[in-house]
PDB file of N, CA and C in Angstrom:
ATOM      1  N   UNK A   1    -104.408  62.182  58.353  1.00  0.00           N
ATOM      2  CA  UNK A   1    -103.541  62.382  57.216  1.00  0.00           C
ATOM      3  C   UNK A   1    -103.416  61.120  56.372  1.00  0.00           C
ATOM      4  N   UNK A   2    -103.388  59.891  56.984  1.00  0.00           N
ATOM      5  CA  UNK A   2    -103.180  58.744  56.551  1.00  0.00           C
ATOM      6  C   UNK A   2    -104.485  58.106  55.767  1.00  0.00           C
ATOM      7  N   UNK A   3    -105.713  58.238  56.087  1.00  0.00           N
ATOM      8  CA  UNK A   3    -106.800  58.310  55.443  1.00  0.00           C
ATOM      9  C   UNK A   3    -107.444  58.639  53.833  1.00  0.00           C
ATOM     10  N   UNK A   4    -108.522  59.002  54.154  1.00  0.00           N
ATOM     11  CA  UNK A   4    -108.805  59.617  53.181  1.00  0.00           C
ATOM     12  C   UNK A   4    -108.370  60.965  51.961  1.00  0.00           C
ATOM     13  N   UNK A   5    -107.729  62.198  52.913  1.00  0.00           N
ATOM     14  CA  UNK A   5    -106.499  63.075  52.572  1.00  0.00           C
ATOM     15  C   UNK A   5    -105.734  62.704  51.455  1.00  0.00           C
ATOM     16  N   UNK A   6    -105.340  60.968  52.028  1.00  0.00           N
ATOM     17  CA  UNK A   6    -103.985  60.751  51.110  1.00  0.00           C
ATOM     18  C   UNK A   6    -104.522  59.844  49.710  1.00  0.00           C
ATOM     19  N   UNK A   7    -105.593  59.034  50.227  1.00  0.00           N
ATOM     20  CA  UNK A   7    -106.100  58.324  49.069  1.00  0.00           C
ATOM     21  C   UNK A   7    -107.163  59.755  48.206  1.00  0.00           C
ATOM     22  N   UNK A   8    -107.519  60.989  48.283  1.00  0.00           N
ATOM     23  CA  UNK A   8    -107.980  61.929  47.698  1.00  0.00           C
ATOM     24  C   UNK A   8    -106.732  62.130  46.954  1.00  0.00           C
ATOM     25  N   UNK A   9    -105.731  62.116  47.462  1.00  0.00           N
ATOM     26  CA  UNK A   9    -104.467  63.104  46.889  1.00  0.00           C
ATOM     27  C   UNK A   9    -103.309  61.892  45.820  1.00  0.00           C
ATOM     28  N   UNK A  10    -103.249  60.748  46.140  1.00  0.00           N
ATOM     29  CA  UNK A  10    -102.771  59.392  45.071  1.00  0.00           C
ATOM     30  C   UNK A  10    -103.923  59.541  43.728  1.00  0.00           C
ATOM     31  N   UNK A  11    -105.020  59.274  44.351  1.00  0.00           N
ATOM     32  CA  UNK A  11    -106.094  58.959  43.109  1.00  0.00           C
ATOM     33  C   UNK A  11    -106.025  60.816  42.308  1.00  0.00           C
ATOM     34  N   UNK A  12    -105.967  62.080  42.823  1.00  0.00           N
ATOM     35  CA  UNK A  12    -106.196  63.212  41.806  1.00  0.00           C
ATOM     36  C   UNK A  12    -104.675  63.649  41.428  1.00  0.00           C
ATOM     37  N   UNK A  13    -103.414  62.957  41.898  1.00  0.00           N
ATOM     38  CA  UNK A  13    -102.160  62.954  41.213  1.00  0.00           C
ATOM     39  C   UNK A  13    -101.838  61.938  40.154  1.00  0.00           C
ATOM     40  N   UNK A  14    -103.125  60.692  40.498  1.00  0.00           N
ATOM     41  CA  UNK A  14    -102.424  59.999  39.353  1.00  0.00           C
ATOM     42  C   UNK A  14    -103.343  60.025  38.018  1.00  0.00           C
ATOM     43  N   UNK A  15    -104.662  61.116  38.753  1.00  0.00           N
ATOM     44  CA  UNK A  15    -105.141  61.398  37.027  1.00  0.00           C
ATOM     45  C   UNK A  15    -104.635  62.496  36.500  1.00  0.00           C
ATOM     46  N   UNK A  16    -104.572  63.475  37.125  1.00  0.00           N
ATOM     47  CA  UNK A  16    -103.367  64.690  36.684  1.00  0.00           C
ATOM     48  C   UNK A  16    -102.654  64.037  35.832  1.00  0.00           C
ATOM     49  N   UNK A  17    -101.603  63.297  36.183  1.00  0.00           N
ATOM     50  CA  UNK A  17    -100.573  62.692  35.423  1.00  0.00           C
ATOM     51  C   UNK A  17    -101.249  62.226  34.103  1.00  0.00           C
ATOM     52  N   UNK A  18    -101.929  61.105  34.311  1.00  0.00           N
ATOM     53  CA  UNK A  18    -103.118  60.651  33.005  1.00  0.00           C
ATOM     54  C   UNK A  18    -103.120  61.217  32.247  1.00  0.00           C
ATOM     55  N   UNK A  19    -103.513  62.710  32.505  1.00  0.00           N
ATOM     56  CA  UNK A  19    -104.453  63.295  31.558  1.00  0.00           C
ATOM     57  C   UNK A  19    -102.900  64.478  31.188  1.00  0.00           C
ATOM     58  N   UNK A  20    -102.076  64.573  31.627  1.00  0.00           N
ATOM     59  CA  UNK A  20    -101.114  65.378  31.174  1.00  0.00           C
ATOM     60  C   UNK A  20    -100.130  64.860  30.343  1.00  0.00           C
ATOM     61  N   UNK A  21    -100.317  63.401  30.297  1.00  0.00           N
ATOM     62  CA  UNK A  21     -99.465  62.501  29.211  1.00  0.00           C
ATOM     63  C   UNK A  21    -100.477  62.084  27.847  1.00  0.00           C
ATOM     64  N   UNK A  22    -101.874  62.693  28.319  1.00  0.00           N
ATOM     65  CA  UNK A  22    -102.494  62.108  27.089  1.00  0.00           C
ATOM     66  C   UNK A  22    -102.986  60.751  27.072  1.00  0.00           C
ATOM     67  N   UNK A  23    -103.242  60.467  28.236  1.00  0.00           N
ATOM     68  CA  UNK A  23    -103.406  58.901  28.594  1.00  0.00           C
ATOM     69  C   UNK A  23    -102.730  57.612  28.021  1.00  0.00           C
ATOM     70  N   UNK A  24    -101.181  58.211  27.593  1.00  0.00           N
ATOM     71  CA  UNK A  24    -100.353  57.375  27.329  1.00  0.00           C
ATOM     72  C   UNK A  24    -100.498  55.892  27.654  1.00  0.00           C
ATOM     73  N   UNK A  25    -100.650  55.865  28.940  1.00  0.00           N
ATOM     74  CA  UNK A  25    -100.927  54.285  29.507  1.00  0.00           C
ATOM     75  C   UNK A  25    -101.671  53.680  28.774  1.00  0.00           C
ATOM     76  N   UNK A  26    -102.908  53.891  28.480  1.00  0.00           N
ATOM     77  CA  UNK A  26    -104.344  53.259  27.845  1.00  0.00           C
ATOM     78  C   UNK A  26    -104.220  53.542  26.029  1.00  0.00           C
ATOM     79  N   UNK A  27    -103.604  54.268  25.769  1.00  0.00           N
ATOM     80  CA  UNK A  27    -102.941  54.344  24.066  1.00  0.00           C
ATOM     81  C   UNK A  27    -102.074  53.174  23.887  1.00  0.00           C
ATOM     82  N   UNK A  28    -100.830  53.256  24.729  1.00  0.00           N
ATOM     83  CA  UNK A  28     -99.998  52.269  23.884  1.00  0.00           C
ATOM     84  C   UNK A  28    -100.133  50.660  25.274  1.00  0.00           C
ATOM     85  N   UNK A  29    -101.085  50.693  25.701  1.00  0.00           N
ATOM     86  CA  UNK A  29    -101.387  49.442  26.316  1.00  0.00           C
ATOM     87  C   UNK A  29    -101.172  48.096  25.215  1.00  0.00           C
ATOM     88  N   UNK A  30    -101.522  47.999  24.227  1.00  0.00           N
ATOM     89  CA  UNK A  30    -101.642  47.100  23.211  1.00  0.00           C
ATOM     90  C   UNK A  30    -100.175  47.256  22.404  1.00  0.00           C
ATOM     91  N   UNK A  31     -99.194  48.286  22.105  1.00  0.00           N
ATOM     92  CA  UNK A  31     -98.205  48.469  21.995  1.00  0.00           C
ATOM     93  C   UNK A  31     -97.159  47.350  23.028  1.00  0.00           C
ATOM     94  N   UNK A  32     -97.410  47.581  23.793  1.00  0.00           N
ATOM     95  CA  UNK A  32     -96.631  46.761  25.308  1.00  0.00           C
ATOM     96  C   UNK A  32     -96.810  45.406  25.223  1.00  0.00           C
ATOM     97  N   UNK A  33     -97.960  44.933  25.084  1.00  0.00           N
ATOM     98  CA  UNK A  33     -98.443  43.473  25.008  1.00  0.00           C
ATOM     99  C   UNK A  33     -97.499  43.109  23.784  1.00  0.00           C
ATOM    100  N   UNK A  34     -97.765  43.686  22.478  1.00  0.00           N
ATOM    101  CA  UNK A  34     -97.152  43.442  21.362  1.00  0.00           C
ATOM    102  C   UNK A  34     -95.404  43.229  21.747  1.00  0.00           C
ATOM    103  N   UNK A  35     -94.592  44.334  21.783  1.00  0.00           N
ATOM    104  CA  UNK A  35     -93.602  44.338  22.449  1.00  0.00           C
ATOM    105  C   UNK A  35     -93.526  42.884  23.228  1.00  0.00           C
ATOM    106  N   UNK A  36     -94.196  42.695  24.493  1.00  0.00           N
ATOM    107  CA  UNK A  36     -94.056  41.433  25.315  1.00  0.00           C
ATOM    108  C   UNK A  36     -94.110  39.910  24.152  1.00  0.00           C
ATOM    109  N   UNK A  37     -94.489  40.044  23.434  1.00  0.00           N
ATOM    110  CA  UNK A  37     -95.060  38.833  22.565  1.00  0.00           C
ATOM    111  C   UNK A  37     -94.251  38.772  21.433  1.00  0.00           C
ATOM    112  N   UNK A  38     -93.421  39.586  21.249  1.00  0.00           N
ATOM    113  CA  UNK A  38     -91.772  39.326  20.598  1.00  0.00           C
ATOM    114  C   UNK A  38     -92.462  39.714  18.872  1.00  0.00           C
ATOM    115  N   UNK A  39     -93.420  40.498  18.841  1.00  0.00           N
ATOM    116  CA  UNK A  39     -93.730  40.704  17.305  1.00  0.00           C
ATOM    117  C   UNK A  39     -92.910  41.957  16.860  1.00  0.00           C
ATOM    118  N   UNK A  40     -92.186  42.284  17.357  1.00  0.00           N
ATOM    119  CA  UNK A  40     -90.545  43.377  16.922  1.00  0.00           C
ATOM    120  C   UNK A  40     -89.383  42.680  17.031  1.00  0.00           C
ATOM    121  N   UNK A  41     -89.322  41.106  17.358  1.00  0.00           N
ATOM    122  CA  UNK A  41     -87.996  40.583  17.621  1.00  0.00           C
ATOM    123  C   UNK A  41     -87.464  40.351  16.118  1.00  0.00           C
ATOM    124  N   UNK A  42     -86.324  39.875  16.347  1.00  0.00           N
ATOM    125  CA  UNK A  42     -85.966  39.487  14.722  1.00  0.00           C
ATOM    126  C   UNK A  42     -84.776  38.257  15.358  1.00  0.00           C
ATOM    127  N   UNK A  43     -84.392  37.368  14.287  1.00  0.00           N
ATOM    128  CA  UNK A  43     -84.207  35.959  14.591  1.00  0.00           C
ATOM    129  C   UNK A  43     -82.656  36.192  14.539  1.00  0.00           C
ATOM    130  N   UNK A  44     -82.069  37.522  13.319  1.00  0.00           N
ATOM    131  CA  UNK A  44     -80.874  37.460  13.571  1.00  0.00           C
ATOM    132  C   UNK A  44     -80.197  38.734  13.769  1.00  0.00           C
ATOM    133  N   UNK A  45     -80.584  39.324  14.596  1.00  0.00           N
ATOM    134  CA  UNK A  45     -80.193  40.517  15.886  1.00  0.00           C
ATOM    135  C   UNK A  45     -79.799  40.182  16.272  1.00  0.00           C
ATOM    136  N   UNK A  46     -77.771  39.776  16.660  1.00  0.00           N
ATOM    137  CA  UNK A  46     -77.181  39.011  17.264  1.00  0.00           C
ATOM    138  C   UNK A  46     -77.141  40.026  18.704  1.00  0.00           C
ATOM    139  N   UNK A  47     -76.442  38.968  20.006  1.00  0.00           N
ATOM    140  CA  UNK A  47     -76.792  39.245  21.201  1.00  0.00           C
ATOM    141  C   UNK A  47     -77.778  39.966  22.146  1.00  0.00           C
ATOM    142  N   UNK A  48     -78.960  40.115  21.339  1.00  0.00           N
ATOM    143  CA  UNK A  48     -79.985  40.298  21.997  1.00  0.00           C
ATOM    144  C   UNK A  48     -80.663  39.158  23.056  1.00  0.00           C
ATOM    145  N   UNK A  49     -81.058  39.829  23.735  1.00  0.00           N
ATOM    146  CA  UNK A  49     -82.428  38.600  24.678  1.00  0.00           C
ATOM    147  C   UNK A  49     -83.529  39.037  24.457  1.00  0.00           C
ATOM    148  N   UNK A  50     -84.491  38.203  24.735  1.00  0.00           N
ATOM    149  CA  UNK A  50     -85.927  38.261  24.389  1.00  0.00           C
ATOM    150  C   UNK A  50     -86.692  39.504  25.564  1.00  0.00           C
ATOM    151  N   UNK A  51     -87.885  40.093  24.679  1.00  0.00           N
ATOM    152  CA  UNK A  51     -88.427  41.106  25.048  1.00  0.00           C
ATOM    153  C   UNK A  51     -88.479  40.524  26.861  1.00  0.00           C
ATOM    154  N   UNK A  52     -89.483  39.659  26.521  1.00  0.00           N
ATOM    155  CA  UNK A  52     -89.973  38.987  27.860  1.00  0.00           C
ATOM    156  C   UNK A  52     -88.668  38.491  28.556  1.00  0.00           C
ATOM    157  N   UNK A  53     -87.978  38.101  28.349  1.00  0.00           N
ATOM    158  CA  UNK A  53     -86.600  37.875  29.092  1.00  0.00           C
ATOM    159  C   UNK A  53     -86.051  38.873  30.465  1.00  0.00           C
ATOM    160  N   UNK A  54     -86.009  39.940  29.474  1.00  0.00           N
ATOM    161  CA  UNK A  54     -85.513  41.526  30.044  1.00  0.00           C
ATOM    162  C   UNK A  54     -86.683  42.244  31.081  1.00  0.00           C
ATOM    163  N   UNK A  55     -87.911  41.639  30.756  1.00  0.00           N
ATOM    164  CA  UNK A  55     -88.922  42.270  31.291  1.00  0.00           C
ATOM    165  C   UNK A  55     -89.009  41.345  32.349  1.00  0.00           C
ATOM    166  N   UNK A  56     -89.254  40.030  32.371  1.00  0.00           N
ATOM    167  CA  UNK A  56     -88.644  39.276  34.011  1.00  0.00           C
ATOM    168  C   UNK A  56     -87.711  39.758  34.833  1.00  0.00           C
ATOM    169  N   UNK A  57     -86.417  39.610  34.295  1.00  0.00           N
ATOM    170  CA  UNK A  57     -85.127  39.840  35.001  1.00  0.00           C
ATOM    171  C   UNK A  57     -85.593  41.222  35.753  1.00  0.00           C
ATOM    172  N   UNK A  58     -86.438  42.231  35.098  1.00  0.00           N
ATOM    173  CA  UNK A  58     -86.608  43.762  35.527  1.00  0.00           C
ATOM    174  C   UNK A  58     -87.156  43.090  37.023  1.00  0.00           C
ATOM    175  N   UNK A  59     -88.267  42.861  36.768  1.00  0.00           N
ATOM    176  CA  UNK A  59     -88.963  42.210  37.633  1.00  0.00           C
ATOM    177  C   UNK A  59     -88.633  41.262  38.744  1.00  0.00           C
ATOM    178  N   UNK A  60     -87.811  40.548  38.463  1.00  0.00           N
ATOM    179  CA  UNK A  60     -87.238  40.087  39.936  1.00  0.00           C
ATOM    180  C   UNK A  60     -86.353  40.952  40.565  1.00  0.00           C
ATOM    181  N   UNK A  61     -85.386  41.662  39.809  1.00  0.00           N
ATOM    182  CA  UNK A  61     -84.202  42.270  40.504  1.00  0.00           C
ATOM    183  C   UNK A  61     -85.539  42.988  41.518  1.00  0.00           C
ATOM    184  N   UNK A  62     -86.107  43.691  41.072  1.00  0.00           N
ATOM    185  CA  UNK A  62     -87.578  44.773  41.415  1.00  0.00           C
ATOM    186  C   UNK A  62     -87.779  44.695  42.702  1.00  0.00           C
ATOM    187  N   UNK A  63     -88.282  43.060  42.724  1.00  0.00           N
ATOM    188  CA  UNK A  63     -89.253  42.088  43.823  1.00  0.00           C
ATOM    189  C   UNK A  63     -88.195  41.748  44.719  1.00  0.00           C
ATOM    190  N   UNK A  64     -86.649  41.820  44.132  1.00  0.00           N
ATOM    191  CA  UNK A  64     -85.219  40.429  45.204  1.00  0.00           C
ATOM    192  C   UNK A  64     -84.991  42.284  46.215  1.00  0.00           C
ATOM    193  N   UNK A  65     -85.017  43.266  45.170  1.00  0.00           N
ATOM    194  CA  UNK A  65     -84.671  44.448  46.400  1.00  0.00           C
ATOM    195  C   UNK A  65     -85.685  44.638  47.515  1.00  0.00           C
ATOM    196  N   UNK A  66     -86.965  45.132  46.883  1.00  0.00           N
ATOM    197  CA  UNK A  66     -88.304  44.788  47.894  1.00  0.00           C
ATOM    198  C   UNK A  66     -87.952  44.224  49.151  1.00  0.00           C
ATOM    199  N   UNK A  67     -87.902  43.166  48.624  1.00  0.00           N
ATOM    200  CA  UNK A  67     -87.375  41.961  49.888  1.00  0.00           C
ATOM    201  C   UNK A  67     -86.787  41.793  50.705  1.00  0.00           C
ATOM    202  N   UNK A  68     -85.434  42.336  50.327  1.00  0.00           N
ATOM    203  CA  UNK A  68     -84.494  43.065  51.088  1.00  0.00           C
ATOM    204  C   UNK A  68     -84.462  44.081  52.262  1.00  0.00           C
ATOM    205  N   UNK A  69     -85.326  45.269  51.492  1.00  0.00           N
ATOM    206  CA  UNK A  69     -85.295  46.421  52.250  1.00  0.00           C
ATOM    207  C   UNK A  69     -86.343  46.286  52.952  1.00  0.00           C
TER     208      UNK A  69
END
């Protein structure tokens, strides 16, 4: 079960998905980067934090639970 079964069944659920979003992922891939690289920020949007800011913090809280559990 742990085998092959399951890596058949990850790899044809996660193109299912792919292909049922329209390959969303690989469309707005360059969208995301942009986003990350602050070319939507604006200088006087008061109390905002930076794209990349928010996208760390995601990321450790992410990695500090991981760790945890």
């Amino acid at each position: 079960m742990w085998g092959t079964p399951l890596l058949i069944l990850l790899l044809g659920g996660g193109l299912y998905f792919t292909v049922y979003s329209r390959f969303v992922p690989f469309r707005y891939f360059r969208h995301g980067i942009d986003i990350l690289r602050g070319k939507y920020d604006s200088a006087t949007d008061p109390g905002d934090i930076p794209h990349y800011q928010a996208l760390s913090s995601a990321l450790a809280s992410t990695v500090g639970m991981g760790n945890i559990s």
